[in-house]
PDB file of N, CA and C in Angstrom:
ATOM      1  N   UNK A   1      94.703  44.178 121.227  1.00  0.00           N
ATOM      2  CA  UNK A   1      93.864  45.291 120.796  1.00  0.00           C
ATOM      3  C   UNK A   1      93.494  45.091 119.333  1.00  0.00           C
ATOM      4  N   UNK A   2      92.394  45.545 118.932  1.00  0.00           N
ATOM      5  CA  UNK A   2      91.626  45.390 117.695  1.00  0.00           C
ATOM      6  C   UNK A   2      92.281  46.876 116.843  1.00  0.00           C
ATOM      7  N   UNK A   3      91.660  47.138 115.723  1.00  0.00           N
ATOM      8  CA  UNK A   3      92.003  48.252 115.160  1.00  0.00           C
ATOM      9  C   UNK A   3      90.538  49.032 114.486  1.00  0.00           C
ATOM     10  N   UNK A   4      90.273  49.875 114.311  1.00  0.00           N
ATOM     11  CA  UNK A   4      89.327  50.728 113.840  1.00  0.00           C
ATOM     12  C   UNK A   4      89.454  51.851 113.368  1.00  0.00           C
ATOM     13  N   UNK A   5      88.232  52.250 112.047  1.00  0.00           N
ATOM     14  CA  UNK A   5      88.352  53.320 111.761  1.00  0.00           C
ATOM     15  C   UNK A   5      86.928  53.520 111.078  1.00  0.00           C
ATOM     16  N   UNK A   6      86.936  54.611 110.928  1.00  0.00           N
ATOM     17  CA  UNK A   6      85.199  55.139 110.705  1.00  0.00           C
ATOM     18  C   UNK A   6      85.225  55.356 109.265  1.00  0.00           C
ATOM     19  N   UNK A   7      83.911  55.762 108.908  1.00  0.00           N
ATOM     20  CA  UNK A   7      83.645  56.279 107.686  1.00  0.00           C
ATOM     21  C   UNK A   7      83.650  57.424 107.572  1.00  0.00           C
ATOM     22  N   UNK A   8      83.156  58.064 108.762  1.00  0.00           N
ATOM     23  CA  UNK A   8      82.747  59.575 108.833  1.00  0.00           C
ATOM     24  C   UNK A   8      83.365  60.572 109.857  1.00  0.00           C
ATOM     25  N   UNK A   9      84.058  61.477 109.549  1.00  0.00           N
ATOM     26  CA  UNK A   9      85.149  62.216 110.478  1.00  0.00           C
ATOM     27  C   UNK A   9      84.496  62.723 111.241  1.00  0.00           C
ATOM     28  N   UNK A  10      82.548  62.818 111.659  1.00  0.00           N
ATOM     29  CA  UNK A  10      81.882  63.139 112.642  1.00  0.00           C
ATOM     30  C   UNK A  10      82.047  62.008 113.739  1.00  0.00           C
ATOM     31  N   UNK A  11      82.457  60.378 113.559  1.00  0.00           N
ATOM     32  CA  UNK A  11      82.589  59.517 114.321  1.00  0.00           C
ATOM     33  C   UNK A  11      83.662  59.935 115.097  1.00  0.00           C
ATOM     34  N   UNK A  12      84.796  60.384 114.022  1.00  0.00           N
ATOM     35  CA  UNK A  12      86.299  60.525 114.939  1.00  0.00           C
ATOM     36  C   UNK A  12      85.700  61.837 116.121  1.00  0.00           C
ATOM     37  N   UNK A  13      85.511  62.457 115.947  1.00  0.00           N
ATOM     38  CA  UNK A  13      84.930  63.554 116.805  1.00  0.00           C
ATOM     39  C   UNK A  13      83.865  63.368 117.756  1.00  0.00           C
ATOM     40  N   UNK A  14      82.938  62.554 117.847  1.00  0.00           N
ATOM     41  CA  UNK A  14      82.258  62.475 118.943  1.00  0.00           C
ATOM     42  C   UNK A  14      83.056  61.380 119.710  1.00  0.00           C
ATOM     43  N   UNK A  15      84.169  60.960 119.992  1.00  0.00           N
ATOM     44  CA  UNK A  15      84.470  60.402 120.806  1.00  0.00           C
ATOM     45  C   UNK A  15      85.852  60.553 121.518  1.00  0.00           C
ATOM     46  N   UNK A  16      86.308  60.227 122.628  1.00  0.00           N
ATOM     47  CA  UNK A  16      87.071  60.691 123.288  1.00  0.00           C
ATOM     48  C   UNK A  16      88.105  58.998 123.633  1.00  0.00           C
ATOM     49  N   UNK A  17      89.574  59.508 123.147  1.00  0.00           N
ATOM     50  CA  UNK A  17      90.464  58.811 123.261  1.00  0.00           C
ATOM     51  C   UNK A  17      91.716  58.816 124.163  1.00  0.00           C
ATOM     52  N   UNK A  18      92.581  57.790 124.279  1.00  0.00           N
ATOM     53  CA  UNK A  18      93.323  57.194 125.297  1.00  0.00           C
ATOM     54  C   UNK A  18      95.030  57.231 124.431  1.00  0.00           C
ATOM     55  N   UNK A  19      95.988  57.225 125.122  1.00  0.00           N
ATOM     56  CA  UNK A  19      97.478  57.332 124.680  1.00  0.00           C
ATOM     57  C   UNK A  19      98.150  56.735 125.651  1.00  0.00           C
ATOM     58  N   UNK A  20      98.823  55.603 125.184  1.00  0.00           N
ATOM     59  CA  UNK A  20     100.158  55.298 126.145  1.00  0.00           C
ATOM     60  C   UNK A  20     101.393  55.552 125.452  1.00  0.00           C
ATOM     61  N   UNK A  21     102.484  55.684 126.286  1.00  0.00           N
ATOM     62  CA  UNK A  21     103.729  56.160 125.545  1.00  0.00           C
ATOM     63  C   UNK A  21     104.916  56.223 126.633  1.00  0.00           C
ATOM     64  N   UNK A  22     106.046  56.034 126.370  1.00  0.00           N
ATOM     65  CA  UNK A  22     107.200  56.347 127.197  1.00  0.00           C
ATOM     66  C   UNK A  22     108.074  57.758 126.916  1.00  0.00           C
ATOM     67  N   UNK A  23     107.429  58.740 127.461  1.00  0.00           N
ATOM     68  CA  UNK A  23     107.798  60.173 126.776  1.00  0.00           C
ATOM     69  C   UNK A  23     109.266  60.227 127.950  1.00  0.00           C
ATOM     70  N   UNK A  24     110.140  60.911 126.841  1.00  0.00           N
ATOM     71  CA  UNK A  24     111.475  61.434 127.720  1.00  0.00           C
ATOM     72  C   UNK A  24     110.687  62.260 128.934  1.00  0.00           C
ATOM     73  N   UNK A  25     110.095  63.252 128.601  1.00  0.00           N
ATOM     74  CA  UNK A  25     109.298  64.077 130.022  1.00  0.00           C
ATOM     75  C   UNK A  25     108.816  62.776 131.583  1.00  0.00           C
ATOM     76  N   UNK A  26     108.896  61.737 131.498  1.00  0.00           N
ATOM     77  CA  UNK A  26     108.591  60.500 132.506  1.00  0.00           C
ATOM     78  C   UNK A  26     109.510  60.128 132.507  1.00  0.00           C
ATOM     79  N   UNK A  27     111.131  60.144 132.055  1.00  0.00           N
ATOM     80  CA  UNK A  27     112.194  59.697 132.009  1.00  0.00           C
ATOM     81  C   UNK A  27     112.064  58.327 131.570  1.00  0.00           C
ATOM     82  N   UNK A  28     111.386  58.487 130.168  1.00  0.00           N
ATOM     83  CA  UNK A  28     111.141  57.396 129.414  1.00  0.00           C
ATOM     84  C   UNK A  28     110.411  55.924 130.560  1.00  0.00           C
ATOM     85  N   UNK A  29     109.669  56.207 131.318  1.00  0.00           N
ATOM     86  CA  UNK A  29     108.949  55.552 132.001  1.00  0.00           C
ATOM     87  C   UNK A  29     107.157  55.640 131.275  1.00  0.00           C
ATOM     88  N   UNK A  30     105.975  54.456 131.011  1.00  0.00           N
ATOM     89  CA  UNK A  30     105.250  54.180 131.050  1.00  0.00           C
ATOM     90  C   UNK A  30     104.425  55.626 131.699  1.00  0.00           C
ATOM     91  N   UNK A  31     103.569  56.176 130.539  1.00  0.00           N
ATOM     92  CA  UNK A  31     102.658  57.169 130.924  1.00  0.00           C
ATOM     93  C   UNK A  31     101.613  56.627 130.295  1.00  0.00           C
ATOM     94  N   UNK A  32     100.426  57.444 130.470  1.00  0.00           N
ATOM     95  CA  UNK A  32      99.312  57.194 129.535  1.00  0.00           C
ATOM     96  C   UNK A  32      98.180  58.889 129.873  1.00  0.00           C
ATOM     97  N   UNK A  33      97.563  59.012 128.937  1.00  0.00           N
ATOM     98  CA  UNK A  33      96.665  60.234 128.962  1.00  0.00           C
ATOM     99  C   UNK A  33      95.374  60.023 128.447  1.00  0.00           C
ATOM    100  N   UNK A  34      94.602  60.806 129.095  1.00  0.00           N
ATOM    101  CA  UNK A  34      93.466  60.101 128.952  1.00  0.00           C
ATOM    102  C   UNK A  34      92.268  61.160 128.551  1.00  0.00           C
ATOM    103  N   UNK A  35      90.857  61.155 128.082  1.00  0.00           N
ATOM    104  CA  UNK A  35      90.321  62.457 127.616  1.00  0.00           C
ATOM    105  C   UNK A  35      90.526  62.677 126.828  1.00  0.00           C
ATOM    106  N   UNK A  36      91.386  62.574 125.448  1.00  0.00           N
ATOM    107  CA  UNK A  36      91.846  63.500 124.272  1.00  0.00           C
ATOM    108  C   UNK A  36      90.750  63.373 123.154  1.00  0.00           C
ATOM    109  N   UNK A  37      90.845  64.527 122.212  1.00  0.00           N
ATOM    110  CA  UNK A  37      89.613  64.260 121.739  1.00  0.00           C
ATOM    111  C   UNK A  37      90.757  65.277 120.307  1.00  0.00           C
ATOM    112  N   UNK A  38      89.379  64.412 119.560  1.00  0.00           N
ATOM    113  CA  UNK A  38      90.286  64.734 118.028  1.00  0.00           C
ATOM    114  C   UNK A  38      89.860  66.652 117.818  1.00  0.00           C
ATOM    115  N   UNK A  39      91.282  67.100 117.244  1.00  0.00           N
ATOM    116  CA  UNK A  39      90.754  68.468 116.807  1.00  0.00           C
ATOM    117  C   UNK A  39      90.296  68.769 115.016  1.00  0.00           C
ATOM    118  N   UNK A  40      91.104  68.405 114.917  1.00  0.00           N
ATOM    119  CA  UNK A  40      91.319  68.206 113.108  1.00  0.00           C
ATOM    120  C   UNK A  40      91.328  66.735 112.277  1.00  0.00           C
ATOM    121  N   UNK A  41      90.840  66.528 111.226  1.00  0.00           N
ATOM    122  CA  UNK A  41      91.323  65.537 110.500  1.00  0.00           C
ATOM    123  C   UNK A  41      91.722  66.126 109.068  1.00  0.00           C
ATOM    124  N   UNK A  42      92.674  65.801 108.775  1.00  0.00           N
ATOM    125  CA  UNK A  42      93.496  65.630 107.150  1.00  0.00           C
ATOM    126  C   UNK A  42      93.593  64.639 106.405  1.00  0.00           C
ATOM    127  N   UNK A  43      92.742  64.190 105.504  1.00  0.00           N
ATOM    128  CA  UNK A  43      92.541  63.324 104.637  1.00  0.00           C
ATOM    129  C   UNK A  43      93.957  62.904 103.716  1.00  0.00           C
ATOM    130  N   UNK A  44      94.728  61.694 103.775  1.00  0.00           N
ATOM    131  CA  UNK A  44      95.497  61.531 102.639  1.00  0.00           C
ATOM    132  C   UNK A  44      95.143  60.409 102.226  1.00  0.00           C
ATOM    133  N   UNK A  45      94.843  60.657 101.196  1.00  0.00           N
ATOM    134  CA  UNK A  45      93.840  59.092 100.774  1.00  0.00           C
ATOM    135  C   UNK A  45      93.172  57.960 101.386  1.00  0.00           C
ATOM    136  N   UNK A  46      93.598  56.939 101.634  1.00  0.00           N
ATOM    137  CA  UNK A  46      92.902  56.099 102.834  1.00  0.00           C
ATOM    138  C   UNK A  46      93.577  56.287 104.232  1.00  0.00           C
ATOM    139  N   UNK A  47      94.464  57.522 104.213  1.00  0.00           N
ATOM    140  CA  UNK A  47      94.680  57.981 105.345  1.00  0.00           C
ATOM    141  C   UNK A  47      94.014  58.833 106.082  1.00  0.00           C
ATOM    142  N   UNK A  48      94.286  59.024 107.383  1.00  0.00           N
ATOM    143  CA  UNK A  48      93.990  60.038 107.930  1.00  0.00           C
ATOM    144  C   UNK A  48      94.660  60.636 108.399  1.00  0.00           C
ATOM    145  N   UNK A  49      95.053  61.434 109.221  1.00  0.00           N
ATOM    146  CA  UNK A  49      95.913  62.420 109.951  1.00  0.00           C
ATOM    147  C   UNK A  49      94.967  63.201 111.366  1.00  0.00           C
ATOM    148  N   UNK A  50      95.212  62.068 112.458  1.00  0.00           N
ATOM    149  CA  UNK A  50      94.418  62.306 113.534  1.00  0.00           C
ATOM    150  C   UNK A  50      95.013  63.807 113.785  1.00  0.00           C
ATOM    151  N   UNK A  51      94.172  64.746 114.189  1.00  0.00           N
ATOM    152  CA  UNK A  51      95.259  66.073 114.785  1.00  0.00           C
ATOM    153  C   UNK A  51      94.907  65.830 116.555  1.00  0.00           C
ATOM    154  N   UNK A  52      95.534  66.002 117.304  1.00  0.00           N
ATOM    155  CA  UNK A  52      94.840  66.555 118.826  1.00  0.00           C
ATOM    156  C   UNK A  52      95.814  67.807 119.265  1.00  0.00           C
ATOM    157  N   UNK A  53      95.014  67.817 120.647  1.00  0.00           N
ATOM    158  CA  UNK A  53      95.686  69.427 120.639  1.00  0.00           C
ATOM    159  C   UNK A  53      97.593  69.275 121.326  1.00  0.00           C
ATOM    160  N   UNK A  54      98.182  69.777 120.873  1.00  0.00           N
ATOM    161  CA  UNK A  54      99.787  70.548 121.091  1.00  0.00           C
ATOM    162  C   UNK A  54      99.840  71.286 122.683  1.00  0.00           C
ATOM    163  N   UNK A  55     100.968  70.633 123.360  1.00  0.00           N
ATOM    164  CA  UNK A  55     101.236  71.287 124.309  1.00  0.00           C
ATOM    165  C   UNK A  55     100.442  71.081 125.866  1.00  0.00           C
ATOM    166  N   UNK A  56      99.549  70.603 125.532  1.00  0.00           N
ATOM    167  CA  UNK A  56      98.707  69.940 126.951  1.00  0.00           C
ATOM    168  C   UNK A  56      98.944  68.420 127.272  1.00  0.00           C
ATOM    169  N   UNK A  57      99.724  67.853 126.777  1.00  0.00           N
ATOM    170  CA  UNK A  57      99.592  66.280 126.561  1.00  0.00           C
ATOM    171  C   UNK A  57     101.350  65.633 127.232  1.00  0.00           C
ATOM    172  N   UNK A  58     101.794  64.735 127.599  1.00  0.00           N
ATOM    173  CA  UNK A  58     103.360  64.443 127.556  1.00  0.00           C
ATOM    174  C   UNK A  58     103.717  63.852 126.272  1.00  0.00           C
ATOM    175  N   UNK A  59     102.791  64.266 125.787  1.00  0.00           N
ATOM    176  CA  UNK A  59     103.557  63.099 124.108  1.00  0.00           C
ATOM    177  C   UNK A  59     104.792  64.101 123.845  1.00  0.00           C
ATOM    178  N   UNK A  60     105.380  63.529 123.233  1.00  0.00           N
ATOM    179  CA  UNK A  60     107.094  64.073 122.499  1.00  0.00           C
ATOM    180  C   UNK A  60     107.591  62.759 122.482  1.00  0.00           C
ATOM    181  N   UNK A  61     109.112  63.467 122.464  1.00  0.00           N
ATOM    182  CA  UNK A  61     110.280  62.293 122.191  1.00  0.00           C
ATOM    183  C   UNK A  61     109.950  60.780 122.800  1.00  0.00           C
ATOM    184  N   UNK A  62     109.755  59.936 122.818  1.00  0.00           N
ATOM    185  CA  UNK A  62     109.717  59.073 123.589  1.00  0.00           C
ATOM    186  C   UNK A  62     108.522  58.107 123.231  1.00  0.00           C
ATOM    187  N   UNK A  63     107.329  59.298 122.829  1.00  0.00           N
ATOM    188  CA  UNK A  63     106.057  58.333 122.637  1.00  0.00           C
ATOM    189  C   UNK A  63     105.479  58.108 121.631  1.00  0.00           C
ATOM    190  N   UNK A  64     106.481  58.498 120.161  1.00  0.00           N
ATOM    191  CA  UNK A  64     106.528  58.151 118.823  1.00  0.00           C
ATOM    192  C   UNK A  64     105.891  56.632 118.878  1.00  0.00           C
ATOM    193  N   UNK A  65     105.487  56.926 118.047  1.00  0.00           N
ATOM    194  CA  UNK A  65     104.649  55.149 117.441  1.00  0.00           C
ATOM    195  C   UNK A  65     103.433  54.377 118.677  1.00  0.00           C
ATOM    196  N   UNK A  66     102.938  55.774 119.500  1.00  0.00           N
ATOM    197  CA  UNK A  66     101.812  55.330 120.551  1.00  0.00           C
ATOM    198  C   UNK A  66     100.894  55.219 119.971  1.00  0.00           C
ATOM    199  N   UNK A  67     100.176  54.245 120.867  1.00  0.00           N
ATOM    200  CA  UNK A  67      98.549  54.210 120.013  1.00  0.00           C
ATOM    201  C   UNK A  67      97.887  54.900 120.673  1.00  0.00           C
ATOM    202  N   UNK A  68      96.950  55.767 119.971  1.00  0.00           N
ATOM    203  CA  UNK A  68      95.616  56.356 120.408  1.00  0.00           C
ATOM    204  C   UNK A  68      94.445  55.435 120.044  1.00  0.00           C
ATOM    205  N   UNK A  69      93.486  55.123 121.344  1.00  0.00           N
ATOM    206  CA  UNK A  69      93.002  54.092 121.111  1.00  0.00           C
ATOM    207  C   UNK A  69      91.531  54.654 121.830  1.00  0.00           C
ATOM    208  N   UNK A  70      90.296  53.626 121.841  1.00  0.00           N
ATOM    209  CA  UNK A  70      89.187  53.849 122.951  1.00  0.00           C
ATOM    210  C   UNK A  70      88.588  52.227 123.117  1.00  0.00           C
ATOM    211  N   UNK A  71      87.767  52.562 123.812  1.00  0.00           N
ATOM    212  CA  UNK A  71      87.192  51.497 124.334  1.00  0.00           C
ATOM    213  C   UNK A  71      85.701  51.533 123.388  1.00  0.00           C
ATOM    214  N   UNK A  72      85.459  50.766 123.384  1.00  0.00           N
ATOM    215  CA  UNK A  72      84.281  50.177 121.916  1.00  0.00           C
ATOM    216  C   UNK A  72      83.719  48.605 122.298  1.00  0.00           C
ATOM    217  N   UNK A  73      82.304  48.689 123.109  1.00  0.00           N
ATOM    218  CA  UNK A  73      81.864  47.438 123.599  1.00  0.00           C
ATOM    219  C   UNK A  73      82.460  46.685 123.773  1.00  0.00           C
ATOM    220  N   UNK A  74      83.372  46.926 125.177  1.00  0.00           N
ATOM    221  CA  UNK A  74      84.398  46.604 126.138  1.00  0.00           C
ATOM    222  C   UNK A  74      85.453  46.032 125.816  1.00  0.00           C
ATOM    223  N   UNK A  75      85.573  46.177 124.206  1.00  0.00           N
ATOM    224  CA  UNK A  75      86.944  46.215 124.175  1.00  0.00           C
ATOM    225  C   UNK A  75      88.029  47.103 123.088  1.00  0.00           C
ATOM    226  N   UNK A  76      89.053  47.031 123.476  1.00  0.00           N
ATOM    227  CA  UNK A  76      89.943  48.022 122.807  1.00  0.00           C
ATOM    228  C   UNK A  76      90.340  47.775 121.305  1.00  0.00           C
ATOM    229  N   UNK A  77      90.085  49.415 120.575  1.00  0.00           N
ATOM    230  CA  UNK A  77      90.823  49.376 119.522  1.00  0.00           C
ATOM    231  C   UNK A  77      91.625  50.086 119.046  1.00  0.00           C
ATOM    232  N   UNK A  78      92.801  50.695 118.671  1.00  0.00           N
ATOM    233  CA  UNK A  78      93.311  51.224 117.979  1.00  0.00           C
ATOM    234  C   UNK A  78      93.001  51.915 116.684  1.00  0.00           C
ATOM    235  N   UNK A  79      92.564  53.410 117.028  1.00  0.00           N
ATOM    236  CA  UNK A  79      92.621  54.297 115.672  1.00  0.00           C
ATOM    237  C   UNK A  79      94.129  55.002 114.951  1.00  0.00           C
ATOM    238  N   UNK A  80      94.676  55.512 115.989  1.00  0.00           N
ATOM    239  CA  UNK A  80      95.809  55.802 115.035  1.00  0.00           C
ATOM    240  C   UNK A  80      97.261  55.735 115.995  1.00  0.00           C
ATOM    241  N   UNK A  81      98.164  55.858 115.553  1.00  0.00           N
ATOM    242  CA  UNK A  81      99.571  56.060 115.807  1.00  0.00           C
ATOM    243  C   UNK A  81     100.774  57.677 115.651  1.00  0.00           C
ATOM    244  N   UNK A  82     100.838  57.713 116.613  1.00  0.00           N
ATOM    245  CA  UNK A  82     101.576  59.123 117.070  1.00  0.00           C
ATOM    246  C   UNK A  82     103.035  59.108 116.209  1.00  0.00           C
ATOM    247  N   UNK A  83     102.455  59.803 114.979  1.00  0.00           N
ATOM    248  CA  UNK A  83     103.308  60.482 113.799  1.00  0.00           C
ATOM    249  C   UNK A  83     104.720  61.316 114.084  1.00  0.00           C
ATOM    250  N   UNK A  84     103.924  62.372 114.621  1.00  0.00           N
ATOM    251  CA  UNK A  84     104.864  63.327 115.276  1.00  0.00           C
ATOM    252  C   UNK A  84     103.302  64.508 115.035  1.00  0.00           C
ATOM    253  N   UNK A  85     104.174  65.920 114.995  1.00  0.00           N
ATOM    254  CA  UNK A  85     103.187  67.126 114.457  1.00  0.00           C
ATOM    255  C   UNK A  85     103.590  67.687 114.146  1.00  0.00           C
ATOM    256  N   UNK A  86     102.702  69.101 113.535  1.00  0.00           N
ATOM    257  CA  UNK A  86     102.542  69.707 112.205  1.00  0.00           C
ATOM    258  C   UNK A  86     101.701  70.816 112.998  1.00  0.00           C
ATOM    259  N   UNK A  87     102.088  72.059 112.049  1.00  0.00           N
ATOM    260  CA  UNK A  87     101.526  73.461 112.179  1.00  0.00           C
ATOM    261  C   UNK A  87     101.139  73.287 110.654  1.00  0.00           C
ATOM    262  N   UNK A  88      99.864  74.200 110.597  1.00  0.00           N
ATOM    263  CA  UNK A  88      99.201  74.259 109.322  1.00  0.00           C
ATOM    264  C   UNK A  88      99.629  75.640 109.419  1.00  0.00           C
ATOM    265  N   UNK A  89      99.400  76.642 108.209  1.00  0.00           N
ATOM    266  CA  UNK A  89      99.656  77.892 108.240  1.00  0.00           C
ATOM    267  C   UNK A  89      98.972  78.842 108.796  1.00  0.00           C
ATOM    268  N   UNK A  90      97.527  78.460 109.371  1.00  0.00           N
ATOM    269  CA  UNK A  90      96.777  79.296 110.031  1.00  0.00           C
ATOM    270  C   UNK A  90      96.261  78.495 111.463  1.00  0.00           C
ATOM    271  N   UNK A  91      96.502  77.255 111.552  1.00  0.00           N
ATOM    272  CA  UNK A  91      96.118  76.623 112.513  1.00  0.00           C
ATOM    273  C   UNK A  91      97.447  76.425 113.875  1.00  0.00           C
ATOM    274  N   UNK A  92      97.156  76.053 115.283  1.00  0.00           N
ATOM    275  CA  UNK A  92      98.073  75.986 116.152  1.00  0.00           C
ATOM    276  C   UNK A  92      98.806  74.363 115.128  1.00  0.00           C
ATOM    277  N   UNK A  93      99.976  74.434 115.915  1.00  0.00           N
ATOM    278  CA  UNK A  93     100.364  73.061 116.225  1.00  0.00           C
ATOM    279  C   UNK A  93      99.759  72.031 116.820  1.00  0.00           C
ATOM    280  N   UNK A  94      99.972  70.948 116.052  1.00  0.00           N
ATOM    281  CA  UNK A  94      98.992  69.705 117.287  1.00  0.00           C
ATOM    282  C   UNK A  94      99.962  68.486 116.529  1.00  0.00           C
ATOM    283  N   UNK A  95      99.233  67.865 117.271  1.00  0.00           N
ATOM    284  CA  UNK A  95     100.099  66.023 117.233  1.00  0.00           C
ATOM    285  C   UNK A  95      99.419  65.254 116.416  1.00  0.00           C
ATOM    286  N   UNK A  96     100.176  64.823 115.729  1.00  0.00           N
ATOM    287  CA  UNK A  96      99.051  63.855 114.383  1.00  0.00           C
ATOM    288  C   UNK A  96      99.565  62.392 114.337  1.00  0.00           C
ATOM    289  N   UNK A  97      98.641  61.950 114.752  1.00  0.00           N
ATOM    290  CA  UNK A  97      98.362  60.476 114.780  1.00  0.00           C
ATOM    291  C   UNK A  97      98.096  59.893 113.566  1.00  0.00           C
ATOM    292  N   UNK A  98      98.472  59.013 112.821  1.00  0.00           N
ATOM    293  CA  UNK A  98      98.376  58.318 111.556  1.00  0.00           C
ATOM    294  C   UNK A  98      96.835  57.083 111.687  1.00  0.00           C
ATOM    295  N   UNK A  99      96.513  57.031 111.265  1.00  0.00           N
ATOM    296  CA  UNK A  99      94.633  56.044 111.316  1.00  0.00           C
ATOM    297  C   UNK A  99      94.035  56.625 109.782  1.00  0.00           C
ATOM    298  N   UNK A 100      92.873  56.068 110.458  1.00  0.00           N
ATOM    299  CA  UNK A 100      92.407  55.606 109.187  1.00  0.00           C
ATOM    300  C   UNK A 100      91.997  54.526 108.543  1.00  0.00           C
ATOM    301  N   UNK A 101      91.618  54.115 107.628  1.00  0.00           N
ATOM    302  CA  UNK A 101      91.167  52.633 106.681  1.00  0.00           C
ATOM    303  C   UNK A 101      92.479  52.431 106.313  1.00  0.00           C
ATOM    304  N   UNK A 102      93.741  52.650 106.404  1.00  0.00           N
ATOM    305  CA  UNK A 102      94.786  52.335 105.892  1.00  0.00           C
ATOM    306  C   UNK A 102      95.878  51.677 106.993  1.00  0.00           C
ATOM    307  N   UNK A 103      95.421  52.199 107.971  1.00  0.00           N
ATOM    308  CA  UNK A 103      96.092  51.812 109.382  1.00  0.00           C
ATOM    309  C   UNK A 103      95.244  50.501 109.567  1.00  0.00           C
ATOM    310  N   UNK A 104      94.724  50.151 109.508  1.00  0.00           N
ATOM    311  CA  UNK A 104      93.371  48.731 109.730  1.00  0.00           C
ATOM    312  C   UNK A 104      94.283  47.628 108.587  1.00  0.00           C
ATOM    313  N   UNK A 105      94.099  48.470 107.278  1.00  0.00           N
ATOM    314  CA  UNK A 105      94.611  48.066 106.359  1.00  0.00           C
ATOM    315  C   UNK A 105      96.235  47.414 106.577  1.00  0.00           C
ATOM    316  N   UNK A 106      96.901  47.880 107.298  1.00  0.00           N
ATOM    317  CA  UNK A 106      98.584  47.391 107.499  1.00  0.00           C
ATOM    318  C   UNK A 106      98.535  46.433 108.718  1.00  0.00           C
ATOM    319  N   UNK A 107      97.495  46.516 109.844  1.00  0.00           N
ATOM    320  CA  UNK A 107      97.444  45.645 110.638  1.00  0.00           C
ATOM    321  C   UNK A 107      96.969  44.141 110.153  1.00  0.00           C
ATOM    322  N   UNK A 108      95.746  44.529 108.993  1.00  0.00           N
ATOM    323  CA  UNK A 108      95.362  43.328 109.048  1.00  0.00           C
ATOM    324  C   UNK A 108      96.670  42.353 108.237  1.00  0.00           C
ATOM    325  N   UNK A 109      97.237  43.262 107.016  1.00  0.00           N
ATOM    326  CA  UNK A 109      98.416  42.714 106.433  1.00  0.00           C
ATOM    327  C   UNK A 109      99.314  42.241 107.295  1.00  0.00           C
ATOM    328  N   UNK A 110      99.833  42.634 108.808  1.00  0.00           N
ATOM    329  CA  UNK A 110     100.478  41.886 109.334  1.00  0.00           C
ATOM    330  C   UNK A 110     100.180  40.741 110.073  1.00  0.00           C
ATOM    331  N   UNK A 111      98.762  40.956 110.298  1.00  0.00           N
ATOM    332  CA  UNK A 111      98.422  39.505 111.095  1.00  0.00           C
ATOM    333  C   UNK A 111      98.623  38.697 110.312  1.00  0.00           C
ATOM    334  N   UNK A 112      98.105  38.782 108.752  1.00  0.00           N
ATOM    335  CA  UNK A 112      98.409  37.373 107.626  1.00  0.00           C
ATOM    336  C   UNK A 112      99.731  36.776 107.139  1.00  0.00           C
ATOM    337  N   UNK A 113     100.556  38.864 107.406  1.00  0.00           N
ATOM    338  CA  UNK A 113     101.932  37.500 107.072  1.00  0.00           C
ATOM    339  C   UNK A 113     102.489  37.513 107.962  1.00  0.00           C
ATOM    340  N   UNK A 114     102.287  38.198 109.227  1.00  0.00           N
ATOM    341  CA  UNK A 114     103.960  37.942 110.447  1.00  0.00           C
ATOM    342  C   UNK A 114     103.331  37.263 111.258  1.00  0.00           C
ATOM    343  N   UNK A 115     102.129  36.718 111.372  1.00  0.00           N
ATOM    344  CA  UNK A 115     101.742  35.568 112.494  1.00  0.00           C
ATOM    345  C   UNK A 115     101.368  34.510 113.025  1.00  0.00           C
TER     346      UNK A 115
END
């Protein structure tokens, strides 16, 4: 899988993304979800902070460090990685995925030195 990230948090939003993960809820067995679509983004510098929505999804225990990914002229890339989540003070809870130009940024650093 490739890695990606946009310029413009209208990109993250018009498109609809993919999750695999081994959530305790599958008895740590191979799931995947499909449809998810970004709710929020939180800027931390060349980060991002994918939000999606809380409570409709099997992510939890188990599917820490999943990629949320899509398909992009047939082939796959990776936008972000399942953080954990966060309640804002006026907003629900949701699941925040780590992406961004900074997530691109650590992949490409590992292809140069771990491979």
């Amino acid at each position: 899988m490739g890695s990606r990230s946009f310029g413009d948090e209208d990109d993250y939003f018009a498109r609809r993304y993919i999750s695999v993960g081994y959530p305790n809820s599958f008895g740590g067995k191979p799931a995947v979800e499909f449809d998810i679509d970004i709710d929020d983004i939180d800027s931390d510098g060349d980060g991002l902070e994918l939000e999606t929505t809380f409570g409709t999804s099997p992510f939890g225990y188990g599917w820490s460090g999943g990629p949320l990914w899509l398909w992009e002229n047939e082939k796959p890339y990776v936008v972000g990685v399942l953080a954990g989540s966060e309640k804002d003070e006026f907003d629900p809870r949701r699941w925040v995925f780590a992406g961004g130009k900074l997530l691109v940024e650590r992949v490409k650093f590992g292809l140069t030195n771990f491979v």
